[in-house]
Protein backbone atom coordinates (compact mmCIF):
# COMPACT_ATOMS: atom_id res chain seq x y z
CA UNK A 1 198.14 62.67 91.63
CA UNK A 2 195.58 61.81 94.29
CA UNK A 3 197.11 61.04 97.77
CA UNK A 4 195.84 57.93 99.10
CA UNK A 5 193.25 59.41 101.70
CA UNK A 6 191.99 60.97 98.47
CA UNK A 7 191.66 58.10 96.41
CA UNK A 8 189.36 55.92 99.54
CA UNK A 9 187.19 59.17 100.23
CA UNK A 10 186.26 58.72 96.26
CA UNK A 11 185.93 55.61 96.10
CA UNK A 12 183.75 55.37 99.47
CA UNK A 13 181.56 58.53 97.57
CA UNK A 14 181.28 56.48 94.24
CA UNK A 15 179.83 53.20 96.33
CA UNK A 16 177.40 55.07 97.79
CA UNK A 17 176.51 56.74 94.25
CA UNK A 18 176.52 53.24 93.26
CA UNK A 19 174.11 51.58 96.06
CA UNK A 20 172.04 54.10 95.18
CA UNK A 21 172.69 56.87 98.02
CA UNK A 22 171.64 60.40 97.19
CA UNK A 23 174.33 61.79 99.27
CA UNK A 24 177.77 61.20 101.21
CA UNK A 25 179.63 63.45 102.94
CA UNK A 26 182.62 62.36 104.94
CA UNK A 27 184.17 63.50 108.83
CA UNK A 28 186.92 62.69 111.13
CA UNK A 29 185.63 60.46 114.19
CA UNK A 30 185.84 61.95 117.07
CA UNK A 31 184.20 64.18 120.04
CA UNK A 32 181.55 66.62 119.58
CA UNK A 33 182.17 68.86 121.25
CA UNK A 34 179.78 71.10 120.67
CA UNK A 35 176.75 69.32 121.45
CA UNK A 36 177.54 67.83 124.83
CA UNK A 37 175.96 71.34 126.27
CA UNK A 38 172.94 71.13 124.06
CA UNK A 39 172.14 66.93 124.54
CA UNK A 40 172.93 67.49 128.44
CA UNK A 41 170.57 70.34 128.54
CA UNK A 42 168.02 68.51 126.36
CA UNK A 43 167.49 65.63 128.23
CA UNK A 44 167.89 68.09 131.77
CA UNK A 45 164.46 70.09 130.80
CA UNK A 46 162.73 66.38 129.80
CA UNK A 47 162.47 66.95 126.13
CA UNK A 48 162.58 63.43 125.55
CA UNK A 49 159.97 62.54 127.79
CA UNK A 50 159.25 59.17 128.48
CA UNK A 51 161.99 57.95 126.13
CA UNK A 52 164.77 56.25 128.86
CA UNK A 53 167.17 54.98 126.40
CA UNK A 54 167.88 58.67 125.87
CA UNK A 55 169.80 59.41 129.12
CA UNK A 56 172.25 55.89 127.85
CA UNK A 57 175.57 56.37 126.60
CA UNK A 58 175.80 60.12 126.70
CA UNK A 59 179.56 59.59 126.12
CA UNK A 60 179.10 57.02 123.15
CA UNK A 61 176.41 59.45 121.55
CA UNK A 62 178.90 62.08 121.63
CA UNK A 63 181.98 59.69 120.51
CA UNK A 64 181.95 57.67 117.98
CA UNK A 65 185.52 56.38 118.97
CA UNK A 66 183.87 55.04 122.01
CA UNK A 67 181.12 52.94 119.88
CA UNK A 68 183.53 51.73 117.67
CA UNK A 69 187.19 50.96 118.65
CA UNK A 70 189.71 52.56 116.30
CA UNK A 71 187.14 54.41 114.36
CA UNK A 72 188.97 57.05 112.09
CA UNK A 73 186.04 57.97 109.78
CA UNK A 74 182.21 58.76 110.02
CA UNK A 75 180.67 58.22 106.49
CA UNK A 76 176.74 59.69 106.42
CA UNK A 77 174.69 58.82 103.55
CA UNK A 78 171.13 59.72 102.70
CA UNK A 79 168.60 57.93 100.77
CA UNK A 80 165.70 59.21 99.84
CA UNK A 81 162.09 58.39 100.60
CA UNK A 82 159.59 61.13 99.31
CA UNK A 83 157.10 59.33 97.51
CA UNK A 84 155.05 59.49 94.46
CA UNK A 85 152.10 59.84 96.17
CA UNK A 86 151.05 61.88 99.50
CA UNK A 87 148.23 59.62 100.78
CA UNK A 88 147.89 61.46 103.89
CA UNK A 89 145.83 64.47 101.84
CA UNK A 90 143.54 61.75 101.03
CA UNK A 91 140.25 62.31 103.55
CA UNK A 92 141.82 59.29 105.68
CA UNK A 93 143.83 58.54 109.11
CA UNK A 94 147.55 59.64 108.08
CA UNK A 95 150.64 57.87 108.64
CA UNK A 96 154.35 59.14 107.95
CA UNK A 97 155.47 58.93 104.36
CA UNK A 98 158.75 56.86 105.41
CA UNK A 99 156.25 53.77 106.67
CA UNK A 100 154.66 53.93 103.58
CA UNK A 101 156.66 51.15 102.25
CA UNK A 102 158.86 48.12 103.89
CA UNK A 103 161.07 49.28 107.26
CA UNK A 104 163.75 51.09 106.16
CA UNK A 105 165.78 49.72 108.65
CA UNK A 106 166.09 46.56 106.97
CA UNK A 107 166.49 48.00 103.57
CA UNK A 108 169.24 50.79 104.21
CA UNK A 109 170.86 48.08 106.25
CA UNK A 110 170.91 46.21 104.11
CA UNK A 111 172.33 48.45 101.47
CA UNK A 112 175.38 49.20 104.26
CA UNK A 113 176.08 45.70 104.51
CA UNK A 114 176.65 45.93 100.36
CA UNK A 115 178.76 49.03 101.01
CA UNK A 116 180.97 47.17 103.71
CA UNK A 117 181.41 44.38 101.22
CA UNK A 118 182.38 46.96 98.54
CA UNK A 119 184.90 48.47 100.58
CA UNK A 120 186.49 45.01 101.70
CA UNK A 121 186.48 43.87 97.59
CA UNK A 122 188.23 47.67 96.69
CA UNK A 123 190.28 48.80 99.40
CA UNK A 124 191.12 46.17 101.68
CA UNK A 125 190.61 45.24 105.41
CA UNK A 126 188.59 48.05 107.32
CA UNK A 127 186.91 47.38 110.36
CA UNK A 128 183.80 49.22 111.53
CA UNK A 129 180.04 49.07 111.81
CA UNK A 130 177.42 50.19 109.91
CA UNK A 131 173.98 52.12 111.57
CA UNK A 132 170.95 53.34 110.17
CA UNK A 133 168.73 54.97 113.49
CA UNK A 134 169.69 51.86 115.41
CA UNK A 135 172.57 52.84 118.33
CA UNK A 136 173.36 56.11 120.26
CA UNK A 137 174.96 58.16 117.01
CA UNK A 138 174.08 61.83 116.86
CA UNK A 139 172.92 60.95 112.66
CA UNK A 140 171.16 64.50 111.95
CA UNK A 141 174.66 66.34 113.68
CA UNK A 142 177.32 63.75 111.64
CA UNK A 143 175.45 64.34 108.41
CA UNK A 144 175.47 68.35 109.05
CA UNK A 145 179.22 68.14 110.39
CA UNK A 146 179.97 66.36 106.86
CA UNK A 147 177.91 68.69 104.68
CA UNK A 148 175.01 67.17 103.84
CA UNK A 149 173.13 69.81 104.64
CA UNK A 150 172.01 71.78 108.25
CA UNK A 151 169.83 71.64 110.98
CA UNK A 152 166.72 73.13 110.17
CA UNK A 153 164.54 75.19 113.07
CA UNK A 154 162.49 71.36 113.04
CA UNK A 155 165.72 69.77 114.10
CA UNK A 156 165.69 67.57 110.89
CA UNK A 157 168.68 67.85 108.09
CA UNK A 158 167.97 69.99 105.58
CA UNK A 159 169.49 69.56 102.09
CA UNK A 160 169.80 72.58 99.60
CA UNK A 161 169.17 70.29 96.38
CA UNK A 162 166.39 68.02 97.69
CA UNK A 163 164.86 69.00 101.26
CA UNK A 164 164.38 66.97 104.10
CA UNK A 165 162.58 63.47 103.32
CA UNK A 166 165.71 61.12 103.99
CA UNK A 167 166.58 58.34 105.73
CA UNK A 168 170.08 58.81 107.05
CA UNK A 169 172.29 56.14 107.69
CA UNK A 170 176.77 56.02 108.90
CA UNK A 171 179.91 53.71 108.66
CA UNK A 172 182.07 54.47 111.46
CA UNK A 173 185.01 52.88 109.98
CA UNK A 174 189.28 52.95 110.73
CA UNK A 175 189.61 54.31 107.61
CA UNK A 176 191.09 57.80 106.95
CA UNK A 177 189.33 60.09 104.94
CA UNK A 178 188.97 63.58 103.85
CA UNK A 179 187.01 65.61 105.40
CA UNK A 180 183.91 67.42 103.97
CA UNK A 181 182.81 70.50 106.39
CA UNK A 182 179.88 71.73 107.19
CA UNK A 183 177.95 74.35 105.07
CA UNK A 184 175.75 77.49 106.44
CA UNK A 185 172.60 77.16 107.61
CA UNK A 186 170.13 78.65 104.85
CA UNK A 187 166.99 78.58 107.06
CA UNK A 188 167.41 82.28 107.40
CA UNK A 189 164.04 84.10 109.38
CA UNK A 190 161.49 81.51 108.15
CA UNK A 191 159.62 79.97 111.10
CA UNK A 192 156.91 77.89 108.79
CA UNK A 193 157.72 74.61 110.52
CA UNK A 194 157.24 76.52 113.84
CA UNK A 195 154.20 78.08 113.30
CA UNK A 196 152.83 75.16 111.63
CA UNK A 197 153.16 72.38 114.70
CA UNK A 198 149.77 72.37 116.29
CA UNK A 199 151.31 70.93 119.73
CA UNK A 200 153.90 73.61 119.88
CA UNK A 201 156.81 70.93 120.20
CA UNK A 202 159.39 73.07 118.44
CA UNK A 203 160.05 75.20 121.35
CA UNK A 204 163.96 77.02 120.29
CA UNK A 205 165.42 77.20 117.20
CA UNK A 206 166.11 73.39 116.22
CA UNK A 207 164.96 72.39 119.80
CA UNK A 208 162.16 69.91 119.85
CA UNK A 209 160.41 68.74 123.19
CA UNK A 210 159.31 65.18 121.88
CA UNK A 211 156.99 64.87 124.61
CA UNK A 212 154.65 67.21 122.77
CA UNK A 213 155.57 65.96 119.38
CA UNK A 214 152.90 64.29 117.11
CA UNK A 215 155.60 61.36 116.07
CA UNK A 216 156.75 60.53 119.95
CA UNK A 217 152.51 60.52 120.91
CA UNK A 218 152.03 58.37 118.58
CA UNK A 219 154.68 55.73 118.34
CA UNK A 220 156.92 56.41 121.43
CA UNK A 221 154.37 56.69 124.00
CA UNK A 222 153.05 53.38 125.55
CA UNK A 223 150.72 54.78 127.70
CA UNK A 224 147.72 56.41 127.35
CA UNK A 225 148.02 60.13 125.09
CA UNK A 226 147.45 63.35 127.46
CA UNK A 227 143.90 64.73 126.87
CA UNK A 228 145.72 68.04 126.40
CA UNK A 229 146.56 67.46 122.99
CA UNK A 230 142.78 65.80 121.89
CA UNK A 231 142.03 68.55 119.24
CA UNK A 232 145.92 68.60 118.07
CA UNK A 233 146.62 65.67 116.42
CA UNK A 234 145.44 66.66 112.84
CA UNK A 235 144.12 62.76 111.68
CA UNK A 236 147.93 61.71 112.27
CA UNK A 237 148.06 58.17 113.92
CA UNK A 238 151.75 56.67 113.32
CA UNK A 239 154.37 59.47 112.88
CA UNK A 240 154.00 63.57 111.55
CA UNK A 241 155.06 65.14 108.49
CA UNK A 242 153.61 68.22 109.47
CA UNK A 243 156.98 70.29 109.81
CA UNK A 244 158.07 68.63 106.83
CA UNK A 245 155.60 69.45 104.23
CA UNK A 246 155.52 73.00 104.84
CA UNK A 247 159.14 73.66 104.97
CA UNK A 248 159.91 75.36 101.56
CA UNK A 249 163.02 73.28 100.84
CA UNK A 250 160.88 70.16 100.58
CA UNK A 251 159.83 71.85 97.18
CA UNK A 252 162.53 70.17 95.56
CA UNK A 253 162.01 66.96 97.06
CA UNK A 254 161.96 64.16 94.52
CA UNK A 255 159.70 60.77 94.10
CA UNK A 256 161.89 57.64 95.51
CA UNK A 257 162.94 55.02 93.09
CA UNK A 258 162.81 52.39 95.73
CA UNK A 259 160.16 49.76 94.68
CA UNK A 260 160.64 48.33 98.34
CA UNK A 261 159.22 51.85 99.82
CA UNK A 262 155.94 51.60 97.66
CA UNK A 263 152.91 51.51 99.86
CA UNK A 264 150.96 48.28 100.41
CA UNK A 265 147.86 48.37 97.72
CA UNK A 266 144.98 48.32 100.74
CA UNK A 267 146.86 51.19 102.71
CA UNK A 268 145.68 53.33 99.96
CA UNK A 269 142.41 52.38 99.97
CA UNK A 270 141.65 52.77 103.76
CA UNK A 271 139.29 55.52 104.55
CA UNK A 272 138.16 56.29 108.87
CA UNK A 273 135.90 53.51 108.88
CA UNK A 274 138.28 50.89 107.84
CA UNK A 275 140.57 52.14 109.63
CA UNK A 276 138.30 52.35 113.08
CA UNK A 277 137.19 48.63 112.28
CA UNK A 278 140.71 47.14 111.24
CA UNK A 279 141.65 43.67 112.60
CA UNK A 280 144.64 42.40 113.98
CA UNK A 281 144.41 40.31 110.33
CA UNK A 282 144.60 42.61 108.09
CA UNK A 283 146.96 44.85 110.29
CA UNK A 284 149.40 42.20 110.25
CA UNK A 285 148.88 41.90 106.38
CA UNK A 286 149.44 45.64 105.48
CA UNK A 287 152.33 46.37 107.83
CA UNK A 288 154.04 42.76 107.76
CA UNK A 289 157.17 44.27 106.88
CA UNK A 290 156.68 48.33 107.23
CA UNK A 291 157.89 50.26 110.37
CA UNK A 292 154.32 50.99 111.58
CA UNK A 293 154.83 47.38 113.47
CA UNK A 294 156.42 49.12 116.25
CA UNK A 295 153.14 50.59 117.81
CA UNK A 296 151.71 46.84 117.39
CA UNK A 297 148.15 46.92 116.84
CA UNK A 298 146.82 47.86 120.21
CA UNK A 299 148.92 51.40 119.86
CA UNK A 300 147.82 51.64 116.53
CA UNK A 301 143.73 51.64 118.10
CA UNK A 302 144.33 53.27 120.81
CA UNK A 303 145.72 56.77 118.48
CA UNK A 304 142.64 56.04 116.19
CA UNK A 305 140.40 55.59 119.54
CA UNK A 306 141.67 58.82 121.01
CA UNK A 307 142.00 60.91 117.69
CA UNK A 308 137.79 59.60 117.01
CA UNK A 309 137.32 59.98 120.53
CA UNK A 310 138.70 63.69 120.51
């Protein structure tokens, strides 16, 4: 007979099955230990550049107990986002494949706010809160720590069964569960990602410095792009997929079957002019709802400007 920490840590697995998460792996809340060293270090060398918000709540980064009072649990979940079609090896500007479709922040939070409702209906009052790349949680390290897969030389989770294309999202809840464990790293000698990044940002095994990183140039940065990298940007203007698509275990990535993530009908039609004479119009039409909003329109230009201008 199934002891009642048991019975939750199935249930809480079968929701997410349910909501239509890929994967859910399960850990206790507390300190990680581990990667105090590694963030402090980090963010001593400047790997994250210009990005401030970085250096905030080291402790509640580390400590989920801290962000959320009484938190017993970390749940991570992944839901998948590889789509159907790669537009980027279309003779066109390229954007990320997860702001292909609507922002995934409001459709994976969405889902968690489902999830929190679920558990409320089936096991009773638990108090938490529910995150999808939205406060100070260390998402790649939970999801590794609760055996959704490891941290691949890119930095990015890497799942045996279906690769790397996920968003990843966490309850921190004051529910106890069982605990999953983490699995070995299967990466083994392969350095593909690192020989593929034109900018050189992978600098260590699983160490990125985002100020040289294709994704943090382009959406991160506000101010102008350093004229180092003017040959290095590969027609990428919101985001990078670069270390992605050549990582082997992205062969058994699957399509998505969220209709919200499909691509906006025009973004597949753009070609380098259109793209070089889009308006603030139809920018605002195409990415109403997607995550390429966050570079607004004049960040948008200005990575087209200084890719054309390269």
């Amino acid at each position: 007979m199934l002891s009642l920490k048991e019975r939750n840590t199935k249930l809480i697995k079968s929701i997410a099955s349910d909501l239509g998460f890929d994967f859910c792996g399960t850990s206790k809340a507390g300190f990680l230990e581990e990667e105090a060293p590694k963030l402090e270090n980090w963010l001593k060398k400047g790997y994250h550049g210009k990005m401030k918000y970085m250096e905030n709540h080291f402790d509640k980064r580390l400590d989920p107990t801290k962000l959320v009072e009484g938190a017993k649990s970390v749940v991570s979940l992944m839901y998948n986002y590889y789509p159907e079609e790669d537009i980027s090896k279309s003779d066109s500007y390229k954007i990320a494949k997860y702001a292909y479709g609507k922002d995934y922040h409001f459709v994976v939070k969405d889902k968690l706010k489902d999830f929190m409702s679920r558990i409320h209906q089936e096991i009773g009052e638990v108090d938490g809160r529910v995150f999808v790349d939205s406060a100070p949680v260390m998402e790649r390290q939970w999801a590794a720590k609760s055996g959704l897969g490891w941290l691949g030389k890119n930095s990015l989770l890497l799942n045996k069964q279906r690769g790397s294309f996920y968003f990843l999202a966490e309850l921190i809840i004051d529910l106890e569960l069982e605990e999953d464990g983490p699995i070995k790293d299967y990466c083994g000698t392969c350095t593909k990602c690192i020989d593929a990044c034109p900018t050189d940002a992978i600098v260590a095994d699983g160490v990125i410095d985002a100020s040289k990183c294709i994704s943090y140039l382009t959406i991160e940065l506000k101010d102008e792009i350093p004229s180092q990298f003017s040959n290095q940007m590969e027609d990428w203007i919101f985001g990078c997929d670069i270390c992605q698509d050549v990582c082997p275990w992205n062969r058994f990535s699957k399509p998505h079957q969220e209709p919200l993530f499909k691509p906006h009908s025009k973004l597949k039609e753009l070609n380098k002019r259109d793209w070089q004479e889009l308006t603030q119009e139809v920018f605002s039409e195409i990415f109403r709802k997607s995550a390429v909003k966050r570079t607004k329109y004049s960040g948008l230009m200005r990575n087209i400007n200084y890719i054309n201008n390269a």
